[in-house]
C-alpha atoms as a PDB file:
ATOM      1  CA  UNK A   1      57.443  18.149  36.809  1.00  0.00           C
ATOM      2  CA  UNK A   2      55.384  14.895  36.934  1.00  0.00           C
ATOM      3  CA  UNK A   3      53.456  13.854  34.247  1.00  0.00           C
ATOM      4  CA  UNK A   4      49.240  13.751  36.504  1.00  0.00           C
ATOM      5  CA  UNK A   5      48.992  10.312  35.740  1.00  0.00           C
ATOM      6  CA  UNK A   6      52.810   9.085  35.907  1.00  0.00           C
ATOM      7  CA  UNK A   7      52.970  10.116  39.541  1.00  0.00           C
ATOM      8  CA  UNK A   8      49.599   8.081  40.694  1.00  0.00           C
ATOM      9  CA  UNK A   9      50.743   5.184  38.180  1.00  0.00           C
ATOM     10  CA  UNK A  10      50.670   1.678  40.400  1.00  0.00           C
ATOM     11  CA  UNK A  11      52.242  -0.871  38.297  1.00  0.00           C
ATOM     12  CA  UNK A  12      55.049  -1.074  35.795  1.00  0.00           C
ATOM     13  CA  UNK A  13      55.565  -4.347  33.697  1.00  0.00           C
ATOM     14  CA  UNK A  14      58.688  -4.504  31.123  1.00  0.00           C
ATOM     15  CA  UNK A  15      58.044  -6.258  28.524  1.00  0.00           C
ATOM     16  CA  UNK A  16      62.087  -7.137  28.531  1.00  0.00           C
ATOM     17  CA  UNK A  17      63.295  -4.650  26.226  1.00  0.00           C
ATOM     18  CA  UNK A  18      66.467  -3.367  26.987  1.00  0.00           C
ATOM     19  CA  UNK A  19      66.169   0.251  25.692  1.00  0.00           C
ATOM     20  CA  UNK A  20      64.411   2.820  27.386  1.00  0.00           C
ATOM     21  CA  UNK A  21      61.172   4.413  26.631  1.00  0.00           C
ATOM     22  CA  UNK A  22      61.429   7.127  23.935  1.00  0.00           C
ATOM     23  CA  UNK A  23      57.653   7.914  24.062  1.00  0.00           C
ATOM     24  CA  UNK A  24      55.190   8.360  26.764  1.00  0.00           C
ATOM     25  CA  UNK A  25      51.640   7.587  25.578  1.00  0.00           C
ATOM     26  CA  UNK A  26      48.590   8.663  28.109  1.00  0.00           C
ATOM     27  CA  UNK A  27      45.298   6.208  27.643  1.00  0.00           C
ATOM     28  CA  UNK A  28      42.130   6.724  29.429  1.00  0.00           C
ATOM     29  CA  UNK A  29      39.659   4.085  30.142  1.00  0.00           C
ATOM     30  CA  UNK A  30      35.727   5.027  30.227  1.00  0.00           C
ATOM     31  CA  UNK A  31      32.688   3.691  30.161  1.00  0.00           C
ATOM     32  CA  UNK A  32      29.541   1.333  31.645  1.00  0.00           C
ATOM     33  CA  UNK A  33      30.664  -0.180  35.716  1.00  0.00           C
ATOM     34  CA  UNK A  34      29.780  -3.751  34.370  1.00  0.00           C
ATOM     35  CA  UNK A  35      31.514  -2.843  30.550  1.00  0.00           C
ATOM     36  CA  UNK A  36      35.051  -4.942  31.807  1.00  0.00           C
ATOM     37  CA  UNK A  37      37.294  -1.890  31.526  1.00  0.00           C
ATOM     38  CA  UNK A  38      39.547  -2.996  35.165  1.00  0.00           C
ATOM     39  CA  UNK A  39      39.959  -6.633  33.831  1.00  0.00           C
ATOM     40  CA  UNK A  40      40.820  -5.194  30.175  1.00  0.00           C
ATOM     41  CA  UNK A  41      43.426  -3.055  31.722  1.00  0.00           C
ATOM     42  CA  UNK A  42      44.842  -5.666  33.944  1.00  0.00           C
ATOM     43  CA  UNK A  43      44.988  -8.460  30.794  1.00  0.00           C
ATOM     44  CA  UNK A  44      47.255  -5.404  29.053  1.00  0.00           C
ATOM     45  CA  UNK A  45      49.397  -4.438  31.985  1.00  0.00           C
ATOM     46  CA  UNK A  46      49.965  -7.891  34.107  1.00  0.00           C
ATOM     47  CA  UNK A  47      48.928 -10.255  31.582  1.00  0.00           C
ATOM     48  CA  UNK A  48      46.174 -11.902  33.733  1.00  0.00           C
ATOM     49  CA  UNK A  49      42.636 -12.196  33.928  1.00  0.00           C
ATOM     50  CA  UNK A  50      40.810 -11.337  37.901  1.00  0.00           C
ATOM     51  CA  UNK A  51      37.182 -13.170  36.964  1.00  0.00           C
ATOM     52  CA  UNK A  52      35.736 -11.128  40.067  1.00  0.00           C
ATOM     53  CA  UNK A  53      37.105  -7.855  38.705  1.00  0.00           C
ATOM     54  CA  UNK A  54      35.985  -5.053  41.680  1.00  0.00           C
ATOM     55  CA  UNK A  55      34.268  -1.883  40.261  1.00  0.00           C
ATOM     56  CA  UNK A  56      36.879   0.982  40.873  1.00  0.00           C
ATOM     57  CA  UNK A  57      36.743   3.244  42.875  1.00  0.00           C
ATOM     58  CA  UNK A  58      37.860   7.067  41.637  1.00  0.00           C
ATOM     59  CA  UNK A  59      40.138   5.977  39.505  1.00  0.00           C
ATOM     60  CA  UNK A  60      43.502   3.996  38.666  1.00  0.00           C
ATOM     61  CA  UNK A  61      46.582   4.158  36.812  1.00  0.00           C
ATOM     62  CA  UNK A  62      48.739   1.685  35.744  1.00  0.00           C
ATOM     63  CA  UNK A  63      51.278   1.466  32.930  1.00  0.00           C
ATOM     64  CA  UNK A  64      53.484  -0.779  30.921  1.00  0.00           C
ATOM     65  CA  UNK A  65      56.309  -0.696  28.423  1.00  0.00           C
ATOM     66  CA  UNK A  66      55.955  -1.858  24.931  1.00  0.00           C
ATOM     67  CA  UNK A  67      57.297  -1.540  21.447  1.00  0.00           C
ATOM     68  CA  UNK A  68      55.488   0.282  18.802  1.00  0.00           C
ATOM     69  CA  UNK A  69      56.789   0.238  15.396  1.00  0.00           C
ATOM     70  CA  UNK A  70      60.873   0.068  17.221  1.00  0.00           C
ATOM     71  CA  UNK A  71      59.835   2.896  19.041  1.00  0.00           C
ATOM     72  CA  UNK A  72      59.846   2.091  22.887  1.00  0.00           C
ATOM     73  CA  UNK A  73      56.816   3.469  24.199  1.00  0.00           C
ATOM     74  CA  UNK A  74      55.788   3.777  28.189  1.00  0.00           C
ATOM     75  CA  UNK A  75      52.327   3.668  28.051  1.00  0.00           C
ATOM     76  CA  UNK A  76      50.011   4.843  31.090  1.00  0.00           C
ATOM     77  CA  UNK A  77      46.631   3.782  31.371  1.00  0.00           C
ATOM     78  CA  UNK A  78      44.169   5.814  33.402  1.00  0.00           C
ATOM     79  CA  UNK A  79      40.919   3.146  34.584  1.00  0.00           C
ATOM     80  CA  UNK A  80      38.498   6.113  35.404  1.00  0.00           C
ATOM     81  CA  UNK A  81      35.245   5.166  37.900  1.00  0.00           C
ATOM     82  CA  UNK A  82      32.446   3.738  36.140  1.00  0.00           C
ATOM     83  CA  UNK A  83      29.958   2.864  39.022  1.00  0.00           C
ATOM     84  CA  UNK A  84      26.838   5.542  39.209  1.00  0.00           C
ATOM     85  CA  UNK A  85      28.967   7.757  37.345  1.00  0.00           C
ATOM     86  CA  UNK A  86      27.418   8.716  33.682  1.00  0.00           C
ATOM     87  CA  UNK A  87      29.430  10.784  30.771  1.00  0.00           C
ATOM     88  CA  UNK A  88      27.720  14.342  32.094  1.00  0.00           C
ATOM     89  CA  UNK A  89      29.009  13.830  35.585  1.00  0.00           C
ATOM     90  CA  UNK A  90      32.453  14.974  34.699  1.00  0.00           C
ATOM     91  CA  UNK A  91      31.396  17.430  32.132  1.00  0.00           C
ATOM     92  CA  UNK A  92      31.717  20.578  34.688  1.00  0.00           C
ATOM     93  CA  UNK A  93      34.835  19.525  36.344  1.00  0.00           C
ATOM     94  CA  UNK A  94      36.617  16.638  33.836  1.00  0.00           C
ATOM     95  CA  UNK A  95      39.603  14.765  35.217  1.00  0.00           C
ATOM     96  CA  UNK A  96      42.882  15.491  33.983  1.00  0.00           C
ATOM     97  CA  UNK A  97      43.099  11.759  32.786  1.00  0.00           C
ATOM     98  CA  UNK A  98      40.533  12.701  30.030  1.00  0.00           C
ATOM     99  CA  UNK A  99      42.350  16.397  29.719  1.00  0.00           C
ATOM    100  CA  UNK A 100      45.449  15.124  28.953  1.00  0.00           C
ATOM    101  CA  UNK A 101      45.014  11.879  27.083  1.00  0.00           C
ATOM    102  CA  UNK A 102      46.630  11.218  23.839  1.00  0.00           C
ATOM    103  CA  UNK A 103      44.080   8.280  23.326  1.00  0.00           C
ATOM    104  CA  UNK A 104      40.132   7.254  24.848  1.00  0.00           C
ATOM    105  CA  UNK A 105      38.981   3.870  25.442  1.00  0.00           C
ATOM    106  CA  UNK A 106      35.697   4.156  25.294  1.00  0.00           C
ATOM    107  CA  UNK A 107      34.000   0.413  26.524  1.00  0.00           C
ATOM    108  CA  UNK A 108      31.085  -2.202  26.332  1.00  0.00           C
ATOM    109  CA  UNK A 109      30.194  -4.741  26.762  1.00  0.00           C
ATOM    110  CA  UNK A 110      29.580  -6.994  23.443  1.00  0.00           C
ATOM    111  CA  UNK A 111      26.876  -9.015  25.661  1.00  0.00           C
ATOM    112  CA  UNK A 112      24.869  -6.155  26.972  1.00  0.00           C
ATOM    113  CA  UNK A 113      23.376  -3.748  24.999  1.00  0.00           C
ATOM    114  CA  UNK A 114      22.501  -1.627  27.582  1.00  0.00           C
ATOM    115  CA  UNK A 115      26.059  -0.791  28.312  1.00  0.00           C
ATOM    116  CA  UNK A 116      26.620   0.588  24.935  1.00  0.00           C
ATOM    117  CA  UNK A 117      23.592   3.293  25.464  1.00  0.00           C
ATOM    118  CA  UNK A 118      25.938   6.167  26.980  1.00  0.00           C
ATOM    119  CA  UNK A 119      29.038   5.428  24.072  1.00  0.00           C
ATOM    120  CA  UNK A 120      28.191   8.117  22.195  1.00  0.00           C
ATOM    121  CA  UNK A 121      28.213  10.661  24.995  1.00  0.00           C
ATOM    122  CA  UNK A 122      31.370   9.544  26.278  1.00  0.00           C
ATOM    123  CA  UNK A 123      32.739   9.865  23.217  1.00  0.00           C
ATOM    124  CA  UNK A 124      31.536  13.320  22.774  1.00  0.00           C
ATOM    125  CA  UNK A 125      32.843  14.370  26.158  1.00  0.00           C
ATOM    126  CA  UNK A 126      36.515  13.123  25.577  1.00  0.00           C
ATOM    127  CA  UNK A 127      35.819  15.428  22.576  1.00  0.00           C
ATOM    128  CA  UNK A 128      34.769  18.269  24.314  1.00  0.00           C
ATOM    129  CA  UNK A 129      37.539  18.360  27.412  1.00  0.00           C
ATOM    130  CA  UNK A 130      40.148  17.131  25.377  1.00  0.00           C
ATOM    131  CA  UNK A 131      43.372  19.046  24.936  1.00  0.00           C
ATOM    132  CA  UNK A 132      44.404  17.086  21.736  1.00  0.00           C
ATOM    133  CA  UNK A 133      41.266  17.759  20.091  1.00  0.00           C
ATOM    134  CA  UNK A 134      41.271  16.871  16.817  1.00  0.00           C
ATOM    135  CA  UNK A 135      44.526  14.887  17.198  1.00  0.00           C
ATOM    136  CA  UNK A 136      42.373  12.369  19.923  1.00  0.00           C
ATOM    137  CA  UNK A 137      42.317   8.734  19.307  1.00  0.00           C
ATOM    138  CA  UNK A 138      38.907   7.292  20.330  1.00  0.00           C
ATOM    139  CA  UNK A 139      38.833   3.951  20.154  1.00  0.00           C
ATOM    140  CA  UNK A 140      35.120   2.187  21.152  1.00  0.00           C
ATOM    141  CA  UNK A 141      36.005  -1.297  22.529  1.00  0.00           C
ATOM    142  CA  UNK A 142      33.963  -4.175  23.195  1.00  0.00           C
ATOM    143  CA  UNK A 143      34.680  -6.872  26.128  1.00  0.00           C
ATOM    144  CA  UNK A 144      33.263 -10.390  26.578  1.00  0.00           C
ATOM    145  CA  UNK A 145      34.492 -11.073  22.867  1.00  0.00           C
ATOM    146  CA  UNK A 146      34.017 -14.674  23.747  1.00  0.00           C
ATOM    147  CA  UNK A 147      30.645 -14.716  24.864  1.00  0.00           C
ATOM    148  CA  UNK A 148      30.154 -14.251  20.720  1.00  0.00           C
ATOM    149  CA  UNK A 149      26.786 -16.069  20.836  1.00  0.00           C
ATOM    150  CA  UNK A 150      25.595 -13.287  23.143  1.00  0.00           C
ATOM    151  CA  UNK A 151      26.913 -10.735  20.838  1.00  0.00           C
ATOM    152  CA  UNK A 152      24.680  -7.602  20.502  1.00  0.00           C
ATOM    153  CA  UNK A 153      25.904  -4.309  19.501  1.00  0.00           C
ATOM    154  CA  UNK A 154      28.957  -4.769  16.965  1.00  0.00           C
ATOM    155  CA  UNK A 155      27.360  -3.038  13.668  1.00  0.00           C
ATOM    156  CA  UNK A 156      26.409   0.038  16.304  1.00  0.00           C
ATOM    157  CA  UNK A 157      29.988   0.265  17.951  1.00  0.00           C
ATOM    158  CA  UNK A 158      31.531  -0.130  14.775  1.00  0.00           C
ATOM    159  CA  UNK A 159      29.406   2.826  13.088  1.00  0.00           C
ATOM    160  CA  UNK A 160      30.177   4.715  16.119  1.00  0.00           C
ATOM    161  CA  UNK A 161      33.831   4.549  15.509  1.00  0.00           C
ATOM    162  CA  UNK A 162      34.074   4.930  12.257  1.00  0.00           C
ATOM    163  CA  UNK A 163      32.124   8.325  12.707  1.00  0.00           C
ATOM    164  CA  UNK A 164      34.594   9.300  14.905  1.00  0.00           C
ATOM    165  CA  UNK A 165      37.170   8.449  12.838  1.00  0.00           C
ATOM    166  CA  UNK A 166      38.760   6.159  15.677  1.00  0.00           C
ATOM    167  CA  UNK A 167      39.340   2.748  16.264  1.00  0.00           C
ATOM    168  CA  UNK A 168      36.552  -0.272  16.764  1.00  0.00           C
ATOM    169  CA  UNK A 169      38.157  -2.909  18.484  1.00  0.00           C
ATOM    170  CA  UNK A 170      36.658  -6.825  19.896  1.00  0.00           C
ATOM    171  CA  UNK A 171      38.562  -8.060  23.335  1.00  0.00           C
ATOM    172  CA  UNK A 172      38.322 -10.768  25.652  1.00  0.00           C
ATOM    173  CA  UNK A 173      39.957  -9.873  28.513  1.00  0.00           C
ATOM    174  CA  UNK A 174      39.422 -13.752  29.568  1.00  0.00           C
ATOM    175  CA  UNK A 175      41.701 -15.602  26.859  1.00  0.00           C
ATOM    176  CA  UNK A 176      43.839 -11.994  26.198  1.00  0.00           C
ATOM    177  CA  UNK A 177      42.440 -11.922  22.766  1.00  0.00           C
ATOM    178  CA  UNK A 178      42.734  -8.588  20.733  1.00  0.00           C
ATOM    179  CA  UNK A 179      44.220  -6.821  23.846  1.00  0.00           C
ATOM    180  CA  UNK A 180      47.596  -6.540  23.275  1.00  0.00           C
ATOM    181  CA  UNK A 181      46.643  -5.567  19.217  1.00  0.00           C
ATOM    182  CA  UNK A 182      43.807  -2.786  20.514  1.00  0.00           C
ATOM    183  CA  UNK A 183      46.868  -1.106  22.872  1.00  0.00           C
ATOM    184  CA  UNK A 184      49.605  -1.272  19.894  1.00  0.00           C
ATOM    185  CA  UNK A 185      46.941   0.069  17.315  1.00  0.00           C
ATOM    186  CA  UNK A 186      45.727   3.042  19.849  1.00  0.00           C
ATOM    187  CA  UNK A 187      49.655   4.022  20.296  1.00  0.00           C
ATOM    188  CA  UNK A 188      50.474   3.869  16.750  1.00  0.00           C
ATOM    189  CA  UNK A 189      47.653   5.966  15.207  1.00  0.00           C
ATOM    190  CA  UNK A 190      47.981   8.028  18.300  1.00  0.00           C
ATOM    191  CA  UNK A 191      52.441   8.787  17.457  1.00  0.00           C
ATOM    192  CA  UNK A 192      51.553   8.409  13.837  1.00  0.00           C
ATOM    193  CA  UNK A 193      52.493  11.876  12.279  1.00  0.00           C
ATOM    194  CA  UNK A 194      49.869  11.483   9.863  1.00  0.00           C
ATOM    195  CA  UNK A 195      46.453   9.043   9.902  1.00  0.00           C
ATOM    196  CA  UNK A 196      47.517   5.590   8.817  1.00  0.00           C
ATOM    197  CA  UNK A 197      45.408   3.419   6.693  1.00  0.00           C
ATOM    198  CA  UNK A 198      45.695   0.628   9.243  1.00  0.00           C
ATOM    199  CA  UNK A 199      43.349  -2.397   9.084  1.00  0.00           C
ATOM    200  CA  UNK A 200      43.852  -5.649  11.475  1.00  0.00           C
ATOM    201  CA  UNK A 201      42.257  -9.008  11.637  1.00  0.00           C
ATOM    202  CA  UNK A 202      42.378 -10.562  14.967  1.00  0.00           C
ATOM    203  CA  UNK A 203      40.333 -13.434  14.386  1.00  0.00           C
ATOM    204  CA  UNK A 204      42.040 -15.295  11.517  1.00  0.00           C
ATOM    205  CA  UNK A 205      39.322 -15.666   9.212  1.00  0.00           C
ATOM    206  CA  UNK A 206      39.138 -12.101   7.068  1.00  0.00           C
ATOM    207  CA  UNK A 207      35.524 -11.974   8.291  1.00  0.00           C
ATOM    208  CA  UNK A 208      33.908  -8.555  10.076  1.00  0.00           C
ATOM    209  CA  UNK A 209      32.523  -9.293  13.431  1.00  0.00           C
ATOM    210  CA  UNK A 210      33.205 -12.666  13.208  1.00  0.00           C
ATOM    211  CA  UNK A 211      35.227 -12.576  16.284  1.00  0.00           C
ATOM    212  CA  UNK A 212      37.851 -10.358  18.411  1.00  0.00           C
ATOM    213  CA  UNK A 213      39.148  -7.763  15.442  1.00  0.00           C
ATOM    214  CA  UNK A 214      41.158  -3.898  15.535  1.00  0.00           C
ATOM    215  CA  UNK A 215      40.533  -1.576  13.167  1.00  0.00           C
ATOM    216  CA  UNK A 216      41.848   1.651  12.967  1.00  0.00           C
ATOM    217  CA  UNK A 217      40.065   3.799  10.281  1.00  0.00           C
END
């Protein structure tokens, strides 16, 4: 039968390889209504940035093909609703997109540090519902990477993930920075049969925080 979020998935972009997928990796997308999350997944799946990204509504899958490491890899990513709705809200009754997720996105915005406030509750939720449990990636992501001189919570969100022994990643959804490298890095510690030692820097000059950067820890 159908995977829940393959048969609701909307888009599917081919990166032009000719093989066909040998993995199928399930992301969810959480966090703040103004944290970016639509316009981060629509830089990874179409490759473009929507400046008036709408707030979704329920919630929206997409996916895209890409190669991990040679491995072909069919990745769907679940955008769940982040107007009004706060972490506890799908505590009682969690969607299957959080159930069934090999990896969490768990987003901010790098700008606002009020979007950052309910993090560490989504990240205990995914936790909690999770059917991977300890084998979850959590990665926390932050958006607006090039709105730098605004930036406010990095040391926080990077603490966060590291105590969650996830991923801290910096995007810009706007020039496509880190995107791509977040999505690969999620996948690969995600099919990774044991916890790689995996350290990336996005920005090109070996400097924490200095700009759009992956880390998996």
């Amino acid at each position: 039968s159908a995977h829940p979020m393959a048969e609701h998935a909307s888009l599917l972009r081919d990166e032009g390889s000719p093989r066909k997928p040998e993995k199928r990796f399930y992301v969810a997308v959480v966090g703040d209504s103004c944290a970016g999350k639509t316009c981060l997944v629509s830089r990874f799946v179409e490759g473009v940035f929507a400046s008036e990204c709408k707030a979704t509504s329920g919630a929206e899958v997409k996916r895209k093909i890409i190669t991990v490491e040679n491995t072909v890899v069919e990745v769907f990513v679940h955008d769940l609703q982040g107007q009004n709705v706060m972490p506890s809200f799908y505590l009682k009754s969690p969607p299957s997109a959080l159930r069934i997720a090999d990896a969490v996105l768990v987003v901010y915005s790098i700008p606002s540090a009020a979007s950052f406030d309910a993090v560490p509750e989504w990240v205990e939720l995914a936790r909690r519902v999770s059917a991977r449990k300890e084998d979850l990636v959590i990665a926390i992501v932050g958006t607006k990477a090039d709105l730098t001189c605004r930036r406010s919570v990095a040391e926080a969100a990077a603490a966060c993930a590291s105590s969650a022994s996830g991923v801290f990643a910096e995007t810009s959804a706007k020039t496509g920075a880190g995107v791509d490298e977040l999505f690969e890095c999620v996948v690969a510690k995600g099919l990774a049969t044991a916890p790689p030692a995996l350290s990336i820097d996005l920005s090109g000059t070996g400097e924490a925080h200095s700009g759009c950067c992956c880390v998996c820890l």
